[in-house]
C-alpha atoms as a PDB file:
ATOM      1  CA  UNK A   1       1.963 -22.066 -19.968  1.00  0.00           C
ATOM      2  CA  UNK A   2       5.062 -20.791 -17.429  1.00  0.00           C
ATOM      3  CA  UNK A   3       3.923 -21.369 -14.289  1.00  0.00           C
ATOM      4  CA  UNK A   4       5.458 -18.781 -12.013  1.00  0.00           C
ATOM      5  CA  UNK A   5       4.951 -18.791  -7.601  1.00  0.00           C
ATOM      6  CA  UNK A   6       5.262 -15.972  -6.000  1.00  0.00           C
ATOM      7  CA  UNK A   7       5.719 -15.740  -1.767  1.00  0.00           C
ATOM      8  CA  UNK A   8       3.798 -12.707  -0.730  1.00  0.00           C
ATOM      9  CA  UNK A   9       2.781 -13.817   2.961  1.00  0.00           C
ATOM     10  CA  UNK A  10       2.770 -10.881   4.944  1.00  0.00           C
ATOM     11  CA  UNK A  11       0.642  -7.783   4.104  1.00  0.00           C
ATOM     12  CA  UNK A  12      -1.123  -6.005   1.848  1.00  0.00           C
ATOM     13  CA  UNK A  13       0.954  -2.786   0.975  1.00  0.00           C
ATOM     14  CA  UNK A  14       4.064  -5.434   0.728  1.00  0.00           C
ATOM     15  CA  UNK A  15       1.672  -7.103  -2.043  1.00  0.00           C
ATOM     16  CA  UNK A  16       1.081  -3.991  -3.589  1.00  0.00           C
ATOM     17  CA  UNK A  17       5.202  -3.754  -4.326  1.00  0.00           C
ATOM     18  CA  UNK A  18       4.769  -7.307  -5.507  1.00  0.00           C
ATOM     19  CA  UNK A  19       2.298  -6.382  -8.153  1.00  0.00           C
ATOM     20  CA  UNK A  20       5.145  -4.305  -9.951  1.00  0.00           C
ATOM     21  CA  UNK A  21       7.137  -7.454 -10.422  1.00  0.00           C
ATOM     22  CA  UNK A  22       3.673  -9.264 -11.385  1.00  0.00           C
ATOM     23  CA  UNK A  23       3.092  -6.870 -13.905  1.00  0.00           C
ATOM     24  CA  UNK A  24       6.272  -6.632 -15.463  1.00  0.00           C
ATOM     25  CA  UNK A  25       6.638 -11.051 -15.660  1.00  0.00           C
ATOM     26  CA  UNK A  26       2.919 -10.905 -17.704  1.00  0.00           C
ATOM     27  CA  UNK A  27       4.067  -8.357 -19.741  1.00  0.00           C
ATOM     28  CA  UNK A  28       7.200 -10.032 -21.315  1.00  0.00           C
ATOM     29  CA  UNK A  29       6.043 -13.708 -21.254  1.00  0.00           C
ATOM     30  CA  UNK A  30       2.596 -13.812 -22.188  1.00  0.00           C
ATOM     31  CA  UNK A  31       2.458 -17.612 -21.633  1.00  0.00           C
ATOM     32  CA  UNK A  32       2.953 -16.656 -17.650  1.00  0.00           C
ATOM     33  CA  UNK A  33       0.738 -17.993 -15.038  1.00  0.00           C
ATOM     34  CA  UNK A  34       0.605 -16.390 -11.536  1.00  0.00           C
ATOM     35  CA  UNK A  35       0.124 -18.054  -8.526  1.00  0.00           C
ATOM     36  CA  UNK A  36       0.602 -16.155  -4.926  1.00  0.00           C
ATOM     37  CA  UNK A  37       0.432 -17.621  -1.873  1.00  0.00           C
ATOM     38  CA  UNK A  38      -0.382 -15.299   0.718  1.00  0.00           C
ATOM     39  CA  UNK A  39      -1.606 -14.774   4.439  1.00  0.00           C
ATOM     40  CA  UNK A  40      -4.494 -14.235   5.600  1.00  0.00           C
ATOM     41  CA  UNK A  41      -3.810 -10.514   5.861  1.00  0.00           C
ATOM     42  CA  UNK A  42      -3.510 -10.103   1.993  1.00  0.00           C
ATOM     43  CA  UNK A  43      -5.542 -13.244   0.829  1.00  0.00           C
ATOM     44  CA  UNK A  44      -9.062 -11.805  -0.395  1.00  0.00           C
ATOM     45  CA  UNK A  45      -7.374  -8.682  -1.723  1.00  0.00           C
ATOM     46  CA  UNK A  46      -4.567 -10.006  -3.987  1.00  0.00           C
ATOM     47  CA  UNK A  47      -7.642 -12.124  -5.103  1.00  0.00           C
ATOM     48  CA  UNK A  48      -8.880  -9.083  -6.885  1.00  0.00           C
ATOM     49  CA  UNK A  49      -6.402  -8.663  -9.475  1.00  0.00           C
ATOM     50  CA  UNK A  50      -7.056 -10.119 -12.726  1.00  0.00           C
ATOM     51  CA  UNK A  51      -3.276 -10.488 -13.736  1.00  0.00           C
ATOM     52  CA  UNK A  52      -3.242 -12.824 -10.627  1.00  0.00           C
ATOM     53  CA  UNK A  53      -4.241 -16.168 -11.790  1.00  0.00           C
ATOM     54  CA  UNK A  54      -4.210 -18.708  -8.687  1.00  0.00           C
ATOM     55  CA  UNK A  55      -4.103 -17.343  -5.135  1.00  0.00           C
ATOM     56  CA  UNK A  56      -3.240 -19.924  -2.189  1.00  0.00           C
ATOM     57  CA  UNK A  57      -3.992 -19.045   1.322  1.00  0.00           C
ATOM     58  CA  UNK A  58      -0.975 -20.058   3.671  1.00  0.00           C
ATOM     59  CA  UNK A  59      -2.964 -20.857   6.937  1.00  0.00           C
ATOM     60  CA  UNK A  60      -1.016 -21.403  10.240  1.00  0.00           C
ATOM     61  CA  UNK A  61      -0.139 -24.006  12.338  1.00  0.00           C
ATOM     62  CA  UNK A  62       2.197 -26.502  11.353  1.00  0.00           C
ATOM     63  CA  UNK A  63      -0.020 -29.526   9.586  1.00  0.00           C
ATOM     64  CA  UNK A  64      -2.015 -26.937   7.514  1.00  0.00           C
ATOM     65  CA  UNK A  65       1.537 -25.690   6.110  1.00  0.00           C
ATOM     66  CA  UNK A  66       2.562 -29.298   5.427  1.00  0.00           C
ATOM     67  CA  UNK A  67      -0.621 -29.657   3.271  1.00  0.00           C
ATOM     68  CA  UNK A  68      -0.157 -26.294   1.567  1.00  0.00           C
ATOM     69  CA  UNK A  69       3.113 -27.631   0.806  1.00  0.00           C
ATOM     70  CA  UNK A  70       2.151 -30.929  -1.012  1.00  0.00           C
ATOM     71  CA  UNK A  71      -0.670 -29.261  -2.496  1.00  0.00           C
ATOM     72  CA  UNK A  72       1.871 -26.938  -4.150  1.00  0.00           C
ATOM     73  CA  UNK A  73       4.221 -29.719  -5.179  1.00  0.00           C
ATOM     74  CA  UNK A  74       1.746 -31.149  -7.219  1.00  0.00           C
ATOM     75  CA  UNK A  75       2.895 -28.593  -9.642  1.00  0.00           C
ATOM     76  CA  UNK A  76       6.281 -27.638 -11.706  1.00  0.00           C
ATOM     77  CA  UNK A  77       6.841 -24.243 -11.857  1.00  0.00           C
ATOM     78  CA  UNK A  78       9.495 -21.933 -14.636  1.00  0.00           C
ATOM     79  CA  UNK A  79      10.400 -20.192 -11.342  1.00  0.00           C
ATOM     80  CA  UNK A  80       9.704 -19.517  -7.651  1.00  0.00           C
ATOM     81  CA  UNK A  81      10.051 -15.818  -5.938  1.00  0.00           C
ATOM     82  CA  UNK A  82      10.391 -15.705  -2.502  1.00  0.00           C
ATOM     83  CA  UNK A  83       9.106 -12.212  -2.598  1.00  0.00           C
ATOM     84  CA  UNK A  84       8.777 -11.480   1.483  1.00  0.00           C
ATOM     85  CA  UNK A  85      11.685 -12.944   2.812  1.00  0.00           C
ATOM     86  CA  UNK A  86      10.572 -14.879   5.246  1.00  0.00           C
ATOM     87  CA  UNK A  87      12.094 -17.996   6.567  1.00  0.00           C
ATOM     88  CA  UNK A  88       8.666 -19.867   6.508  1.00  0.00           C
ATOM     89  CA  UNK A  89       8.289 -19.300   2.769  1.00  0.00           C
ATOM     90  CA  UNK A  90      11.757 -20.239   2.059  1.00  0.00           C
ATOM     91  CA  UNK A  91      11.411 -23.713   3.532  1.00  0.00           C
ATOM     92  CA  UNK A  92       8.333 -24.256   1.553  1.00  0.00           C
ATOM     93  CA  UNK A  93       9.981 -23.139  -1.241  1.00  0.00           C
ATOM     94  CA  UNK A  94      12.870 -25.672  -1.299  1.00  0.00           C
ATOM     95  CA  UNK A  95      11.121 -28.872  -1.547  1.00  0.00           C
ATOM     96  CA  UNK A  96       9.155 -27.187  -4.521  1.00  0.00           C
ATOM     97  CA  UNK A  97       9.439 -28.475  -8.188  1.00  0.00           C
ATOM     98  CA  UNK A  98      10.757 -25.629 -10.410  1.00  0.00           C
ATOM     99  CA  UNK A  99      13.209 -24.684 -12.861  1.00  0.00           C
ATOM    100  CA  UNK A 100      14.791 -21.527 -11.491  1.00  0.00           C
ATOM    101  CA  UNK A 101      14.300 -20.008  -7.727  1.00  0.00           C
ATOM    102  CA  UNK A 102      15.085 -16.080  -6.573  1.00  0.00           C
ATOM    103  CA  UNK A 103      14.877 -15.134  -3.011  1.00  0.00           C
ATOM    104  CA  UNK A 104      14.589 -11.403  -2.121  1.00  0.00           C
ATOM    105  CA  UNK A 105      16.769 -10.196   0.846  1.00  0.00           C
ATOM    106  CA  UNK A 106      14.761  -8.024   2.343  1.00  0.00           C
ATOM    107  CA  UNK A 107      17.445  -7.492   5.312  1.00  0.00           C
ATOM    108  CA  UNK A 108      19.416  -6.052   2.960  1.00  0.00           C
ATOM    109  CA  UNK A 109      19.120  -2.177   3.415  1.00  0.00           C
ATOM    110  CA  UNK A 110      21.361  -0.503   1.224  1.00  0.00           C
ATOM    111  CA  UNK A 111      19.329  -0.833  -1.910  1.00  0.00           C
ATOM    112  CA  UNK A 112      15.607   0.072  -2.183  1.00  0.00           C
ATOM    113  CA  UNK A 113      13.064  -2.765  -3.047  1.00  0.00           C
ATOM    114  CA  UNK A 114      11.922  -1.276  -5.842  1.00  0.00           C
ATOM    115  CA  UNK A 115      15.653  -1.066  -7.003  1.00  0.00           C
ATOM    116  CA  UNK A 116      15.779  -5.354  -5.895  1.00  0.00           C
ATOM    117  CA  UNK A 117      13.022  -5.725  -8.477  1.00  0.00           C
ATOM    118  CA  UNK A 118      14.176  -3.840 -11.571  1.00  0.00           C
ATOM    119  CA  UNK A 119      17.841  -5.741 -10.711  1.00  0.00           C
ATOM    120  CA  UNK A 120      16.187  -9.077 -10.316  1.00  0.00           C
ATOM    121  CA  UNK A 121      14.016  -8.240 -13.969  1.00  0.00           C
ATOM    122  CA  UNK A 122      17.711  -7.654 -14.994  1.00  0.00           C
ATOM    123  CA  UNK A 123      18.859 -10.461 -14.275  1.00  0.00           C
ATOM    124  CA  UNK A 124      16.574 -12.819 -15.776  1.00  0.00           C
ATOM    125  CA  UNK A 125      16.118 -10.509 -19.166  1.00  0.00           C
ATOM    126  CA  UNK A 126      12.974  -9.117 -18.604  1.00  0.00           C
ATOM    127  CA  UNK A 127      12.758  -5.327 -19.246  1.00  0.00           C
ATOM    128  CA  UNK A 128      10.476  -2.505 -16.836  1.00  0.00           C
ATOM    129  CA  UNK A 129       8.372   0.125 -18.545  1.00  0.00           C
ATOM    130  CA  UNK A 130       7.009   3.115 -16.662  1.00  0.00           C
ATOM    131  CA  UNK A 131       2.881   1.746 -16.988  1.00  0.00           C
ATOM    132  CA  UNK A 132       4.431  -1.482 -14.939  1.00  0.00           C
ATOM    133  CA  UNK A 133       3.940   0.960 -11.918  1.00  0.00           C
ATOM    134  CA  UNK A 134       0.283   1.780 -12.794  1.00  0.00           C
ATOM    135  CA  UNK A 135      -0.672  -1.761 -10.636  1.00  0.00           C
ATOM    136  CA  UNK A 136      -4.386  -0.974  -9.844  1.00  0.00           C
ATOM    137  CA  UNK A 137      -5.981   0.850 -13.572  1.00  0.00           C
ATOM    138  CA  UNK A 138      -7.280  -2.641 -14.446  1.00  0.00           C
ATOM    139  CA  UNK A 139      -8.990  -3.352 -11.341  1.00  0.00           C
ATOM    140  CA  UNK A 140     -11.293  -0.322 -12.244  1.00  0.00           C
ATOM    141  CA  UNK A 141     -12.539   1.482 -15.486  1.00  0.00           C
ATOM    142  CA  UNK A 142     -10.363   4.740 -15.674  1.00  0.00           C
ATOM    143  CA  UNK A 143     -11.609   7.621 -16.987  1.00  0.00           C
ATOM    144  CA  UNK A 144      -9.339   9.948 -18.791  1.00  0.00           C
ATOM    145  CA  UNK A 145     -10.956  12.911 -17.745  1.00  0.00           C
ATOM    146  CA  UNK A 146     -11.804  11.886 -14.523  1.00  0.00           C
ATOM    147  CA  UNK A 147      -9.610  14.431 -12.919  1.00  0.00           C
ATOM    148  CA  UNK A 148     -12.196  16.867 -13.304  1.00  0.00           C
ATOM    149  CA  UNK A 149     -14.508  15.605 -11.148  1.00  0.00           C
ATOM    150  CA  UNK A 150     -11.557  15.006  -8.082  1.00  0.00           C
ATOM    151  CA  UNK A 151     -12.461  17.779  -5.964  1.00  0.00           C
ATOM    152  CA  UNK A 152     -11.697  16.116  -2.899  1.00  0.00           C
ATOM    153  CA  UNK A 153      -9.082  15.147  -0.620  1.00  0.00           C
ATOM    154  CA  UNK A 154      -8.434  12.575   1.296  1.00  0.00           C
ATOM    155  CA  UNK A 155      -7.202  12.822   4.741  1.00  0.00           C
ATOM    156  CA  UNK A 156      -6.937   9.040   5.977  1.00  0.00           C
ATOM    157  CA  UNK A 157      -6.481   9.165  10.104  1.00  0.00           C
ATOM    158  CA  UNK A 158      -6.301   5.158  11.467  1.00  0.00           C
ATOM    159  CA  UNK A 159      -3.776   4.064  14.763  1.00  0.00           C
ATOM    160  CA  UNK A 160      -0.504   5.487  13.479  1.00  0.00           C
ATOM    161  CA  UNK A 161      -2.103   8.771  14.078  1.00  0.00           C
ATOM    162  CA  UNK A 162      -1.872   7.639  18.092  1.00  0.00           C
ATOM    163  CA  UNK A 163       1.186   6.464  20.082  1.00  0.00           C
ATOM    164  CA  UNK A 164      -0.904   4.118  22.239  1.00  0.00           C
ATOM    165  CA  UNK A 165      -2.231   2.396  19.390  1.00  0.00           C
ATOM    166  CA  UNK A 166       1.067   2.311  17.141  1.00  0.00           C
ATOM    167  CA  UNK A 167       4.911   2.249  17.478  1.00  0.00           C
ATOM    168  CA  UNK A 168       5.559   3.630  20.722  1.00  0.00           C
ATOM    169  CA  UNK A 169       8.710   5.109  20.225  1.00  0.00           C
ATOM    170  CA  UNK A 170       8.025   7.220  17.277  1.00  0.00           C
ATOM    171  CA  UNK A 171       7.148  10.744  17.622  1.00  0.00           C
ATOM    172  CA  UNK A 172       3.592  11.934  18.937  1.00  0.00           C
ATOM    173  CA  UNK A 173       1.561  13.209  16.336  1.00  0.00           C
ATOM    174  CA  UNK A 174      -1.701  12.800  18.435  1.00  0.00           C
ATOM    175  CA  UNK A 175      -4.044  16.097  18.276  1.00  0.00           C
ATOM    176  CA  UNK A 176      -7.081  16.612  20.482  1.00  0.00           C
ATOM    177  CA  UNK A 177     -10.383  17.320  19.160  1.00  0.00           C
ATOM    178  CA  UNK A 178      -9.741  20.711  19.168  1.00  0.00           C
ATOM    179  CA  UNK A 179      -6.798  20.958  17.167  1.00  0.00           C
ATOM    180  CA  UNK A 180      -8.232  18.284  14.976  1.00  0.00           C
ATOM    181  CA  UNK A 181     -11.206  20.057  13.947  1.00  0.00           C
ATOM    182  CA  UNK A 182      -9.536  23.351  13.263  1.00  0.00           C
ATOM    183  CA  UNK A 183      -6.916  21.898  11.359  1.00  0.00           C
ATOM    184  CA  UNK A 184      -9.408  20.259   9.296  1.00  0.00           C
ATOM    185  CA  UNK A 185     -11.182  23.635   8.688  1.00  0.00           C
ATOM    186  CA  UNK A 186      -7.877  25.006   7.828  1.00  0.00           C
ATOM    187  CA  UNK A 187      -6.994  22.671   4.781  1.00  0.00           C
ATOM    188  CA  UNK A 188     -10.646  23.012   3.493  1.00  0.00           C
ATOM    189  CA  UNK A 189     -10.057  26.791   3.294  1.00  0.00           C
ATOM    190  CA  UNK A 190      -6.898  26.147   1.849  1.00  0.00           C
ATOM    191  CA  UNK A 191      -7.171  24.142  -1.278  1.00  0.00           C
ATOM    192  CA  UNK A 192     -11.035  24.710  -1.370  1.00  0.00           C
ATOM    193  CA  UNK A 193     -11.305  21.049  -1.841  1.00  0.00           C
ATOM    194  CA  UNK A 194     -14.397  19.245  -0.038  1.00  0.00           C
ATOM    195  CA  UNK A 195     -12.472  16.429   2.790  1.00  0.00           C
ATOM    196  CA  UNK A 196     -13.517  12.967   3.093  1.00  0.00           C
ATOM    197  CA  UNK A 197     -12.011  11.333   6.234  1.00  0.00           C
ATOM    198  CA  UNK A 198     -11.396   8.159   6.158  1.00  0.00           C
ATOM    199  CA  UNK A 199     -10.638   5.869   9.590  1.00  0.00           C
ATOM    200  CA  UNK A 200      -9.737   2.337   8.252  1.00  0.00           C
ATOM    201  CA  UNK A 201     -12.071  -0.471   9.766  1.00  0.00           C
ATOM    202  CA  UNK A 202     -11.679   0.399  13.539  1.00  0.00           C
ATOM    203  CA  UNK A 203     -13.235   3.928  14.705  1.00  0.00           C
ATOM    204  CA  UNK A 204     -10.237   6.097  16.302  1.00  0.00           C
ATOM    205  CA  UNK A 205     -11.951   7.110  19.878  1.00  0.00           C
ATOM    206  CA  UNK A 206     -11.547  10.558  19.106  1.00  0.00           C
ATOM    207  CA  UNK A 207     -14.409  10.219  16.315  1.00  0.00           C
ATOM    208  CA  UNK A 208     -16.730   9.571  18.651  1.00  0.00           C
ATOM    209  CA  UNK A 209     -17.723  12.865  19.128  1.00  0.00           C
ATOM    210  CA  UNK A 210     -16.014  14.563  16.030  1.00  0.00           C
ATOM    211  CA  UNK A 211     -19.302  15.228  13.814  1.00  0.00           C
ATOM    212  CA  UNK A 212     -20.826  17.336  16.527  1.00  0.00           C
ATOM    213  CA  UNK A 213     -18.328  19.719  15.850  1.00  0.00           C
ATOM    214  CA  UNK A 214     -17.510  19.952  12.233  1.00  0.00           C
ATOM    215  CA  UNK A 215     -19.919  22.529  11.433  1.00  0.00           C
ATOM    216  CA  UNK A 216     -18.646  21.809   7.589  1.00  0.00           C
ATOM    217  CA  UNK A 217     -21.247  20.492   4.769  1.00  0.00           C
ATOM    218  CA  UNK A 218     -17.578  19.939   3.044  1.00  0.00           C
ATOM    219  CA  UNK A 219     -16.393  17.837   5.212  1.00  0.00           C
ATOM    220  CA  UNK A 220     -17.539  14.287   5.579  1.00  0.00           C
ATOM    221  CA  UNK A 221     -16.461  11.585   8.357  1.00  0.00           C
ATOM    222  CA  UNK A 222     -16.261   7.814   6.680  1.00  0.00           C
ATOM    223  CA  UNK A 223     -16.339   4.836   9.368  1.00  0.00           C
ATOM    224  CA  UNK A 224     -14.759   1.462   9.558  1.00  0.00           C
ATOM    225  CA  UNK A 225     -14.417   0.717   6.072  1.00  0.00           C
ATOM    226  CA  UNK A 226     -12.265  -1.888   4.465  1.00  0.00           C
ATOM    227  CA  UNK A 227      -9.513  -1.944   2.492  1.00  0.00           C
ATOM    228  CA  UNK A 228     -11.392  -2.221  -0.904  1.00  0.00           C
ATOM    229  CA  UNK A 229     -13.845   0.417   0.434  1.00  0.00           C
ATOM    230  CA  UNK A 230     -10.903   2.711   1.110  1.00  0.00           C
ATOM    231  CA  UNK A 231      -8.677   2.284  -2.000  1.00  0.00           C
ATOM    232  CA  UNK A 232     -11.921   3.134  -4.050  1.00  0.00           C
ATOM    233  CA  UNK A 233     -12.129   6.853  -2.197  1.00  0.00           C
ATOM    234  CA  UNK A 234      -8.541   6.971  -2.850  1.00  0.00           C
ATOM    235  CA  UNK A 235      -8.262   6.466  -6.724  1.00  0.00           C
ATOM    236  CA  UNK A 236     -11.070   8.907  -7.062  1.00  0.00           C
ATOM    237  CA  UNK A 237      -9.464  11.582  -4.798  1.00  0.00           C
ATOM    238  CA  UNK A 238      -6.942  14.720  -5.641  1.00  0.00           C
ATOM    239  CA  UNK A 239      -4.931  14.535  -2.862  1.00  0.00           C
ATOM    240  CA  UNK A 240      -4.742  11.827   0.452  1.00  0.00           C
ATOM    241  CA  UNK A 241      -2.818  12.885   3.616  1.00  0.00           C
ATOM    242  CA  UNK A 242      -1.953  10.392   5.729  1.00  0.00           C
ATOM    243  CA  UNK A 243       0.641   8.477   7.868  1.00  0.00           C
ATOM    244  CA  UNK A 244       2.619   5.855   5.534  1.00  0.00           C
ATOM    245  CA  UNK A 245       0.514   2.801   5.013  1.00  0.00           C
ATOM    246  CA  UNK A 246      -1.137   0.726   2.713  1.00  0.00           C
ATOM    247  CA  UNK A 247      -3.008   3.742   1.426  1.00  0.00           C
ATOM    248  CA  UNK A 248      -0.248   5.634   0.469  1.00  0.00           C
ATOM    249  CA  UNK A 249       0.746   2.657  -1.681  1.00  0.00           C
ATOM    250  CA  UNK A 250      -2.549   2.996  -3.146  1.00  0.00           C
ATOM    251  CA  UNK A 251      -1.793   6.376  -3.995  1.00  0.00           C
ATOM    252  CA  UNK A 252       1.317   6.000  -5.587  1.00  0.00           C
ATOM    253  CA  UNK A 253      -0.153   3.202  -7.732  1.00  0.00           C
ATOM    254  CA  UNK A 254      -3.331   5.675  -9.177  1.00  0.00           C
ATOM    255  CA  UNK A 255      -0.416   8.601  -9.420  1.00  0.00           C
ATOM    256  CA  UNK A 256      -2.069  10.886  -7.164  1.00  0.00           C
ATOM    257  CA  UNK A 257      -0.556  13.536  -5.163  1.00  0.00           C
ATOM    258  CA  UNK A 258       0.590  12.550  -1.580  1.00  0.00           C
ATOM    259  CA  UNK A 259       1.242  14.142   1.742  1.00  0.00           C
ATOM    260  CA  UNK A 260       3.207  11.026   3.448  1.00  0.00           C
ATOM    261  CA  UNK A 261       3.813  11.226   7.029  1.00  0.00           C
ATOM    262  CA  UNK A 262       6.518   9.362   8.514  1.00  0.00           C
ATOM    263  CA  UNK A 263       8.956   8.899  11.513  1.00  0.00           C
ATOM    264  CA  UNK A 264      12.264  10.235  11.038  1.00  0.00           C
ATOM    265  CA  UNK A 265      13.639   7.158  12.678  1.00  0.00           C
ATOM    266  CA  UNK A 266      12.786   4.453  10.132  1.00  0.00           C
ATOM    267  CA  UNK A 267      14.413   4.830   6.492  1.00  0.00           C
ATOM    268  CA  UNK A 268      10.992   4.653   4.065  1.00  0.00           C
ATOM    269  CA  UNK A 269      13.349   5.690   1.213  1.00  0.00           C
ATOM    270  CA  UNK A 270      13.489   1.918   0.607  1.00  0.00           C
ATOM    271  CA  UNK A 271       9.871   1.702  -0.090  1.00  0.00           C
ATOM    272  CA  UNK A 272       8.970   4.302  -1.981  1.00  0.00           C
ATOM    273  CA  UNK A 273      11.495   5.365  -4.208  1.00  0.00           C
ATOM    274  CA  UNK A 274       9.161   4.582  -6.720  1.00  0.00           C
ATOM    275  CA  UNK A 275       6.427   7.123  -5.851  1.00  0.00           C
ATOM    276  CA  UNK A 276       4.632   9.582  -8.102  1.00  0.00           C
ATOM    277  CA  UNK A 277       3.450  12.765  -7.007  1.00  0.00           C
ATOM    278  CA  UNK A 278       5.027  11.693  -3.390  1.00  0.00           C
ATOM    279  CA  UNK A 279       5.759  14.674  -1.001  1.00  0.00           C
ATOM    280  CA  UNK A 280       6.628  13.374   3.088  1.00  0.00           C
ATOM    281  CA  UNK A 281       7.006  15.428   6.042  1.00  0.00           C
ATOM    282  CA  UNK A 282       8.433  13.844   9.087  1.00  0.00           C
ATOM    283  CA  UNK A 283       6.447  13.288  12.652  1.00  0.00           C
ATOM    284  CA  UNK A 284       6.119  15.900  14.890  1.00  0.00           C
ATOM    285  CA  UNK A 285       4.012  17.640  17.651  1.00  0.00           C
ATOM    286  CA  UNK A 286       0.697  18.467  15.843  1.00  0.00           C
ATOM    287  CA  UNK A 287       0.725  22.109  15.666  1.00  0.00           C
ATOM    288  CA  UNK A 288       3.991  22.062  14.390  1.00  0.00           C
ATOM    289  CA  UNK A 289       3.508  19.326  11.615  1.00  0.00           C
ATOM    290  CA  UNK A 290      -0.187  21.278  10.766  1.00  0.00           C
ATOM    291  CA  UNK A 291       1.605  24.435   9.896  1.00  0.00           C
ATOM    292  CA  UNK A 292       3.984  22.017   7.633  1.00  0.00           C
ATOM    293  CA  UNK A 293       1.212  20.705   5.927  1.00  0.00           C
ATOM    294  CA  UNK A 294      -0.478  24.307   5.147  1.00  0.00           C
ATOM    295  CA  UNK A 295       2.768  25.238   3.739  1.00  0.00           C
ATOM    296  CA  UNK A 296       2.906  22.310   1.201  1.00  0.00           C
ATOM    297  CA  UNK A 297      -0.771  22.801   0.363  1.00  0.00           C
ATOM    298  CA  UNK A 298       0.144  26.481  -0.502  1.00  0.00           C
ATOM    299  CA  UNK A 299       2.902  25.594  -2.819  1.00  0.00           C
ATOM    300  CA  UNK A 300       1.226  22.609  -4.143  1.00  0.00           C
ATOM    301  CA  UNK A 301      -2.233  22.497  -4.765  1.00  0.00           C
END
């Protein structure tokens, strides 16, 4: 057995980037065990993947992380990955027992992460296949002709979709009930594709009074779910809209088309260079950004 620790402590869509790496280690050393340690924002999800072996939750506070440390040192590992880059996980890391350590630099911008793993499988002889990037089809039974029951999309609307609630400097994408709704009918018409709305576990406050409007049997309004909850609409979807997120990783991962919103400001070239079926438009006023995503629904669906 190759005992292998990987440092994932921050969230889950940074996990989901991980489980390329994962993937591709169990693939060319079959004697490979995986252990993760992770936060408690990505704990009880990384726990269920079955090419995960051992998950350890990093708690905070100083004399928890001294245990967590000891408890880890109890084993000798082939190699260590500091996969998130942070300093906390780095000073674990170097009182660890192992053969050989890699640390990611995730400050380093010039070079997509997905472009730091295939370099790093490189480097220690490992090669990457395509199917490394299909990181969630054993978590469920796929069916090969599933597609022909997808006739739904996705349109996933949590804080980002809201200034106040998100990064306050990125463009306002907010619509108003209003606008919401008739957008909404709009894409139905369009691609003739029943909606499921999804919100993420907390209710935006503008869906408190949205289904007394949508006078749409095809449309459906989903509430607080979790992550699990959420990825299982995905993967069973034809298309999700949404701002960039976890979901969209999600998406990427079950190679199902995308509409990925994002801020002009920020460069997300450097996460998802590695995304199927990926089409992003950038932030802007809602009407605007609407009558962008009509016109990719037109050419695309």
């Amino acid at each position: 057995m190759n005992k292998y620790l990987i440092f994932r402590t921050d969230r889950l869509g940074d996990f989901l980037l991980s489980c390329i790496l994962i993937k591709s280690i169990k693939r060319n050393d079959p004697y490979a065990h995986i252990t993760v340690l992770a936060s408690n924002k990505n704990f009880d999800y990384i726990k269920t993947f079955d090419y995960v072996d051992e998950v350890v939750l990093l708690k905070s506070g100083f004399f928890n992380r001294i245990k967590t440390l000891l408890d880890l040192r109890k084993q000798s590992y082939v190699m260590t990955i500091v996969h998130d880059g942070k300093e906390r996980s780095k000073i674990i890391n170097f009182f660890l027992k192992k053969n050989k350590t890699y640390n990611f630099d995730n400050k380093l911008i010039s070079i997509t992460h997905f472009d730091k793993i295939l370099l790093f499988l490189k480097k220690i002889n490992f090669d990457f296949r395509k199917d490394d990037l299909d990181i969630l089809n054993t978590k469920y039974e796929i069916n090969s002709k599933s597609d022909l029951k997808k006739r739904f999309l996705v349109f996933h609307y949590d804080e980002k979709w809201s200034n106040l609630n998100y990064i306050h400097h990125y463009k306002n994408i907010e619509p108003n009930l209003n606008e919401l709704v008739f957008f909404l009918n709009n894409i139905q018409k369009i691609t003739n594709l029943d909606i499921v709305i999804t919100t993420g576990f907390i209710k935006p406050i503008l869906f408190n009074d949205i289904t007394k409007f949508l006078n749409n049997d095809k449309i459906t309004v989903l509430l607080e779910q979790n992550f699990l909850e959420l990825e299982k609409v995905i993967m069973n979807s034809k298309l999700l809209i949404s701002c960039h997120g976890s979901v969209s990783h999600v998406a990427a991962a079950m190679n199902i088309k995308q509409i990925d919103i994002i801020d002009k400001s920020y460069n997300y070239k450097n996460w998802t260079k590695h995304f199927r079926n990926y089409n992003y438009l950038y932030r802007k006023n809602f009407k605007d950004l609407s009558n962008d995503i009509y016109k990719l629904l037109n050419n695309s669906i």
